[in-house]
C-alpha atoms as a PDB file:
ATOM      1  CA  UNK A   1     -11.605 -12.769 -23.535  1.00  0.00           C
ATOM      2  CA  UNK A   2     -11.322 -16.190 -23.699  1.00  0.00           C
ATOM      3  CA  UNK A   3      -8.121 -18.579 -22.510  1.00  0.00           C
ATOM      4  CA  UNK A   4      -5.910 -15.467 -22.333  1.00  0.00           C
ATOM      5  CA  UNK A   5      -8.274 -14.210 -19.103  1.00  0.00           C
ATOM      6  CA  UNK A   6      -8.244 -17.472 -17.686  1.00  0.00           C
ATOM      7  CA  UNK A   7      -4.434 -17.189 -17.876  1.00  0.00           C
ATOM      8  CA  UNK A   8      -4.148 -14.156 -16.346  1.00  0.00           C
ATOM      9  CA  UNK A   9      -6.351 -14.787 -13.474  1.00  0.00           C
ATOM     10  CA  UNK A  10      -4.854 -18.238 -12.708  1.00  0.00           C
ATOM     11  CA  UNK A  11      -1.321 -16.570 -12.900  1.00  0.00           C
ATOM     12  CA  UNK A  12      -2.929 -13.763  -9.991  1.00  0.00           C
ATOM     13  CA  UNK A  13      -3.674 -16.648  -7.889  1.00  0.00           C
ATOM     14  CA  UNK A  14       0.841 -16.318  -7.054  1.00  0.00           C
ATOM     15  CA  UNK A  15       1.463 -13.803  -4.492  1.00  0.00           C
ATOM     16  CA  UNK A  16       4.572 -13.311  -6.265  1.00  0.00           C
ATOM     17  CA  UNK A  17       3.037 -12.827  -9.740  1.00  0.00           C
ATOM     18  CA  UNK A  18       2.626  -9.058 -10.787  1.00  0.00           C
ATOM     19  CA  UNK A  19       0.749  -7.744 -14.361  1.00  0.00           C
ATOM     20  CA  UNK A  20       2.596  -5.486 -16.465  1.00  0.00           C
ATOM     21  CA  UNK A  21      -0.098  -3.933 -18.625  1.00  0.00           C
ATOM     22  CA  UNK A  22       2.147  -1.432 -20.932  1.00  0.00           C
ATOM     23  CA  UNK A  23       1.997  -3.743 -23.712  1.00  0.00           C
ATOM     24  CA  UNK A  24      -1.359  -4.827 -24.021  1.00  0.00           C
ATOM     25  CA  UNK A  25      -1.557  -2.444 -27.196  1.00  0.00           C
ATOM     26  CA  UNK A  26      -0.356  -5.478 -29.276  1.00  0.00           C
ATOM     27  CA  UNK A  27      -3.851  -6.696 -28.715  1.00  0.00           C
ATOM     28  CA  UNK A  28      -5.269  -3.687 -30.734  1.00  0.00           C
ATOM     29  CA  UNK A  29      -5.287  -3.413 -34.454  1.00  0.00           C
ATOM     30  CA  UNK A  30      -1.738  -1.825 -35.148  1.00  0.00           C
ATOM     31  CA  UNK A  31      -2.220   1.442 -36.554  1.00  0.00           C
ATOM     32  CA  UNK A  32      -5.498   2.338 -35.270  1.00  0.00           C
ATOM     33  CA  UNK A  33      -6.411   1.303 -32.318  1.00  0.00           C
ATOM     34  CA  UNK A  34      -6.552   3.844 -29.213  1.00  0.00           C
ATOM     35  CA  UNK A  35      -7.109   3.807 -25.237  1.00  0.00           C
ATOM     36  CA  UNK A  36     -10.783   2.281 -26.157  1.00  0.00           C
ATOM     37  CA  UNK A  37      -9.907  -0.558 -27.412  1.00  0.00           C
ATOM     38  CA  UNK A  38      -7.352  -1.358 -24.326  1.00  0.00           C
ATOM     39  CA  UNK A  39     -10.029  -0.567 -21.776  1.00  0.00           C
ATOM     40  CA  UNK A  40     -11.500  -3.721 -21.498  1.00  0.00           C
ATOM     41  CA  UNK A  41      -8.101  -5.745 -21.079  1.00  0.00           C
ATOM     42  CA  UNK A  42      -7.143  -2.983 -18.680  1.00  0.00           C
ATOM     43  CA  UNK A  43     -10.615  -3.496 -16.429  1.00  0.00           C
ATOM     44  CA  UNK A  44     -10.269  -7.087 -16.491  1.00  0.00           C
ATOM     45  CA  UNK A  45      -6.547  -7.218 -15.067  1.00  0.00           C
ATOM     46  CA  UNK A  46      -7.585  -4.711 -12.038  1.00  0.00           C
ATOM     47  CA  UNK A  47     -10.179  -7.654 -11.163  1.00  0.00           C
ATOM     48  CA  UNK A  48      -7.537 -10.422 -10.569  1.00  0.00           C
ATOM     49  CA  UNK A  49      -4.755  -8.368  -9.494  1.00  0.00           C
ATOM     50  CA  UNK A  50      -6.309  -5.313  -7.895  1.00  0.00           C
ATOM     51  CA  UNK A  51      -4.855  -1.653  -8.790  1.00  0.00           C
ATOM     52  CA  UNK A  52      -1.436  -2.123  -6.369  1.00  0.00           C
ATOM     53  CA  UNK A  53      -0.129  -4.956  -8.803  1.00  0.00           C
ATOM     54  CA  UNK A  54      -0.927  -3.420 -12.111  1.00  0.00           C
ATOM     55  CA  UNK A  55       1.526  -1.262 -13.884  1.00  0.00           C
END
């Protein structure tokens, strides 16, 4: 996933810091991507974050 992930995962290191995963379809191909393809982003934020801080 490459510098994004480390991003994201030094960003959960904040207590304050919360992930916001309804947009993550602009990582997909635009008019055909589908829940697939976002599975993988969406597995990898419940690591850092944990289920609680994901919406």
């Amino acid at each position: 996933m490459g510098a994004w992930a480390d991003e994201f995962a030094a960003a959960a290191q904040h207590p304050n810091v919360y992930s916001n995963v309804s947009r993550l379809y602009t990582v997909a191909a635009a008019d055909t991507w589908n829940a697939d393809d976002l599975k993988p982003y969406i597995d990898y934020a419940l690591g850092p974050f944990g289920a609680g801080c994901v919406g």
